[in-house]
N, C-alpha and C. Protein backbone atom coordinates (compact mmCIF):
# COMPACT_ATOMS: atom_id res chain seq x y z
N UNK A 1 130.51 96.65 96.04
CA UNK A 1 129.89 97.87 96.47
C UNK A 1 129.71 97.80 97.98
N UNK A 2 130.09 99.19 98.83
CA UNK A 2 129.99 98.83 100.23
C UNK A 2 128.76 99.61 100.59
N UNK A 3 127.89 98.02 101.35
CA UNK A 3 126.81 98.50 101.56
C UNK A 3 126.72 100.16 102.81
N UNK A 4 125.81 100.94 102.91
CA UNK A 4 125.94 101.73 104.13
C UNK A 4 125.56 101.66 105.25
N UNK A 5 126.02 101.94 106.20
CA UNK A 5 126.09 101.78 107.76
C UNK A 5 124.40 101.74 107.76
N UNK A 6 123.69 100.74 108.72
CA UNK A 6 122.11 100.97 109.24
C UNK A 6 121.66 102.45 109.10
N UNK A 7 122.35 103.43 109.76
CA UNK A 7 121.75 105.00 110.54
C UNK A 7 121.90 105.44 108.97
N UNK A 8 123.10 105.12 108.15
CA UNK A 8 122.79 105.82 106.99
C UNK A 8 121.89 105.25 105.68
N UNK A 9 121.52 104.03 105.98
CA UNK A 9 120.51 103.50 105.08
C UNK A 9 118.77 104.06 105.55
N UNK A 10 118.36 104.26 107.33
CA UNK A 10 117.41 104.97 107.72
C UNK A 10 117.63 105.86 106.90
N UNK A 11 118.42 107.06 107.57
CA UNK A 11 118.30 108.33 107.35
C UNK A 11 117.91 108.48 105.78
N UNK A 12 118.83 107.45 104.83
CA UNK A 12 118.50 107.80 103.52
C UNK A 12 116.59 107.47 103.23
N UNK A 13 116.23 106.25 104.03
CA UNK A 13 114.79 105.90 104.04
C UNK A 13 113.82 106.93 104.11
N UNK A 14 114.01 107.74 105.00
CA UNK A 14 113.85 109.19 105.32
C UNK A 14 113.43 109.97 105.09
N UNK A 15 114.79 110.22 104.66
CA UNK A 15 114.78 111.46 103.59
C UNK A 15 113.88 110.93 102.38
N UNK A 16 114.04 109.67 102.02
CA UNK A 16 113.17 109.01 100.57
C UNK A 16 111.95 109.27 100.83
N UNK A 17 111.69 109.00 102.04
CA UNK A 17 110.29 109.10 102.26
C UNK A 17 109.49 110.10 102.08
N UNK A 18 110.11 111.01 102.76
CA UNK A 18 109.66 112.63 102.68
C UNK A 18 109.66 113.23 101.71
N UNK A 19 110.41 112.62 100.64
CA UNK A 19 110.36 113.30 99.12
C UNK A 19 108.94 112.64 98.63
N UNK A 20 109.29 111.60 99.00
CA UNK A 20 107.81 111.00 98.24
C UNK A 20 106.68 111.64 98.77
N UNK A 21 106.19 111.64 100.26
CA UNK A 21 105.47 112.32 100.73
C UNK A 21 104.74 113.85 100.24
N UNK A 22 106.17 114.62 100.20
CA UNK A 22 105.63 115.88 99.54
C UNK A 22 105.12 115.76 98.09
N UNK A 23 105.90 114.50 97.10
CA UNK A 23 105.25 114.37 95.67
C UNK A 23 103.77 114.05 95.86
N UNK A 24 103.18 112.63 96.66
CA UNK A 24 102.09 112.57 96.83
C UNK A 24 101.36 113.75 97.25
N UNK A 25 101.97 114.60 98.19
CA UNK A 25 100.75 115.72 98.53
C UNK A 25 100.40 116.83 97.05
N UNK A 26 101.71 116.36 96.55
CA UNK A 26 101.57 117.66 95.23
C UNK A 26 100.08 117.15 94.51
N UNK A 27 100.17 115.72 94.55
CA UNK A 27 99.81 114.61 93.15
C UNK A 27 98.24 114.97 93.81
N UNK A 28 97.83 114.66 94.76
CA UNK A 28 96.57 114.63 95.57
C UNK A 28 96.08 116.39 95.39
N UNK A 29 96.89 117.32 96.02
CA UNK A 29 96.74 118.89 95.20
C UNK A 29 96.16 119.06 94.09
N UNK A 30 96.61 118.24 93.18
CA UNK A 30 96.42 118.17 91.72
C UNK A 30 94.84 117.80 91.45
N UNK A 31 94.89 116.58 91.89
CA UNK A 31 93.81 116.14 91.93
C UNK A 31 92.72 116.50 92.59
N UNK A 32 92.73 117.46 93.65
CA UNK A 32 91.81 118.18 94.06
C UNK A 32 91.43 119.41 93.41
N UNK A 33 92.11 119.82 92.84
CA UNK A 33 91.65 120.93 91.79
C UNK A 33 91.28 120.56 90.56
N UNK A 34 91.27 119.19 90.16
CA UNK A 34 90.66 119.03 89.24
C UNK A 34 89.00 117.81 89.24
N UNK A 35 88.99 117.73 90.31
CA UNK A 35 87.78 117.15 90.41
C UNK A 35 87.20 117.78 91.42
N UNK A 36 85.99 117.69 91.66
CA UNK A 36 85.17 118.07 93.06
C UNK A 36 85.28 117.96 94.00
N UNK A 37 85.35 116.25 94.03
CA UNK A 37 85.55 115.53 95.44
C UNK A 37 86.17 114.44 95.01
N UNK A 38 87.13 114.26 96.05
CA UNK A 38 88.17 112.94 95.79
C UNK A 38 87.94 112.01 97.13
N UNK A 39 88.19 110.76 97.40
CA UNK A 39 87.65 110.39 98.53
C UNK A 39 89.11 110.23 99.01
N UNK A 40 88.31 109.05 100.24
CA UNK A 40 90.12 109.21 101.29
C UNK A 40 90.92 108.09 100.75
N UNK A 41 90.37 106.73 100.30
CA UNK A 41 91.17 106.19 99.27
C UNK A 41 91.87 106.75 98.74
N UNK A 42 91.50 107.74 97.72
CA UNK A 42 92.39 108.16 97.35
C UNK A 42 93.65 108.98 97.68
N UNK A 43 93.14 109.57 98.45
CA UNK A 43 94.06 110.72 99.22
C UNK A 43 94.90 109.25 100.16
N UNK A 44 94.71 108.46 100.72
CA UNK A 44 95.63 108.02 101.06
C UNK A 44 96.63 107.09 100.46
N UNK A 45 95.95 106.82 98.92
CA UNK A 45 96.98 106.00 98.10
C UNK A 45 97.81 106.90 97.35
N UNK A 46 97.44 108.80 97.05
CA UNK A 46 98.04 109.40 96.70
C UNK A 46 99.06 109.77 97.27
N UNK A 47 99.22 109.59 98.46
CA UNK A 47 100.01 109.74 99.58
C UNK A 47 101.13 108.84 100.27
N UNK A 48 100.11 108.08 100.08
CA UNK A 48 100.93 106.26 100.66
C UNK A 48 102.33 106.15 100.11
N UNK A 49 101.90 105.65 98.35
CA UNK A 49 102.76 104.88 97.41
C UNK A 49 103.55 105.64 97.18
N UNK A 50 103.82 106.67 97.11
CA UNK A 50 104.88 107.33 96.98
C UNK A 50 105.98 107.73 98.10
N UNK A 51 105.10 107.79 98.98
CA UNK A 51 106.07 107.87 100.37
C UNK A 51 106.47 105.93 100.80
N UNK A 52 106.04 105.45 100.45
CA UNK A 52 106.66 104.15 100.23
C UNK A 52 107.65 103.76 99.21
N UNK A 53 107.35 104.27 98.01
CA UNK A 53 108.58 103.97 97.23
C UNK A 53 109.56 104.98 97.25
N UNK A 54 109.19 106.01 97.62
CA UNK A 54 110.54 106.79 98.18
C UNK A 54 111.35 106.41 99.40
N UNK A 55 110.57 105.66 100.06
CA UNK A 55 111.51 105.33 100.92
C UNK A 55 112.23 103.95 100.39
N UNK A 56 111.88 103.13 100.04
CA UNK A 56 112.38 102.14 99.32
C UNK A 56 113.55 102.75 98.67
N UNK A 57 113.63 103.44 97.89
CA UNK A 57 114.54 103.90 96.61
C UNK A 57 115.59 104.44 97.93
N UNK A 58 115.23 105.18 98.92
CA UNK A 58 116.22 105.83 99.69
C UNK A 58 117.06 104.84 100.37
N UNK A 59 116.36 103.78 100.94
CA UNK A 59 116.99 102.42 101.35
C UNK A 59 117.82 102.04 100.63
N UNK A 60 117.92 101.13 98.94
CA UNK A 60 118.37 100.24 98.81
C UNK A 60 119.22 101.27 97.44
N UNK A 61 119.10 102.75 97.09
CA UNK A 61 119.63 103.16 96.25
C UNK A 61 121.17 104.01 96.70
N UNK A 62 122.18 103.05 96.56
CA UNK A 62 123.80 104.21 97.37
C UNK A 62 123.59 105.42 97.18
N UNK A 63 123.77 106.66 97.87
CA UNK A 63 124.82 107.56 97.70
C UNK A 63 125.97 107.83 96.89
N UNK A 64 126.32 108.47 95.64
CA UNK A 64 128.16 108.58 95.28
C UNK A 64 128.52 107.64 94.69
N UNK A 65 127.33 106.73 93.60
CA UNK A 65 127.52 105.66 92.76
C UNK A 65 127.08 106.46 91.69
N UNK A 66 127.32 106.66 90.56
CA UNK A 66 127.04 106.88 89.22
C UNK A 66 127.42 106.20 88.46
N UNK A 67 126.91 105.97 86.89
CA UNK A 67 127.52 105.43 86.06
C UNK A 67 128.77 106.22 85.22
N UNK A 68 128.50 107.78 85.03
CA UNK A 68 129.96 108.31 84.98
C UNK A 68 130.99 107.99 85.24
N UNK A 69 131.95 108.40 84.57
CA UNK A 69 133.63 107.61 84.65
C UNK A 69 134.10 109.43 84.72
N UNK A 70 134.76 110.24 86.00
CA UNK A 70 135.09 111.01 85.89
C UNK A 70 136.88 111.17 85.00
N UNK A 71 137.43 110.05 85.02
CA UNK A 71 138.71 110.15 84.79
C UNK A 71 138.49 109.50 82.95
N UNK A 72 137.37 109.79 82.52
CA UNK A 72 137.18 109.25 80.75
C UNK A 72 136.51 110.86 81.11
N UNK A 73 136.94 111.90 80.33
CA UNK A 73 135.88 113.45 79.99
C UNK A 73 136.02 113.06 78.51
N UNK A 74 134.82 113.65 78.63
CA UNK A 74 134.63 113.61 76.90
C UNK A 74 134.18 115.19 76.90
């Protein structure tokens, strides 16, 4: 498997990140409408871990790898 160029393993970091980011803000949203008061712990672990493992996943997960076999159709 060829690993990807640095700029395209960032950029994918990134982009991972920012997905996660917006999930945490959803997740923390959530959670503010359903309790009163949430503290900043939380709001920042709702926030954090996900924009951390999105970026992780964006890092070390290729681009244009699937387990599909386009030339087997079923």
């Amino acid at each position: 498997m060829n690993a990807l160029p640095f700029p395209g393993r960032a950029t994918a970091a990134f982009v991972g990140a920012l997905v996660g980011a917006a999930a945490g803000m959803l997740l923390v949203t959530a959670a503010g409408a359903l309790a009163m008061e949430i503290g900043g712990l939380l709001i920042a672990l709702g926030i954090g871990v996900p924009t951390l493992c999105g970026a992780v996943v964006g890092a070390f997960v290729t681009p244009g790898h699937s387990r599909s076999h386009p030339s087997n159709p079923r």
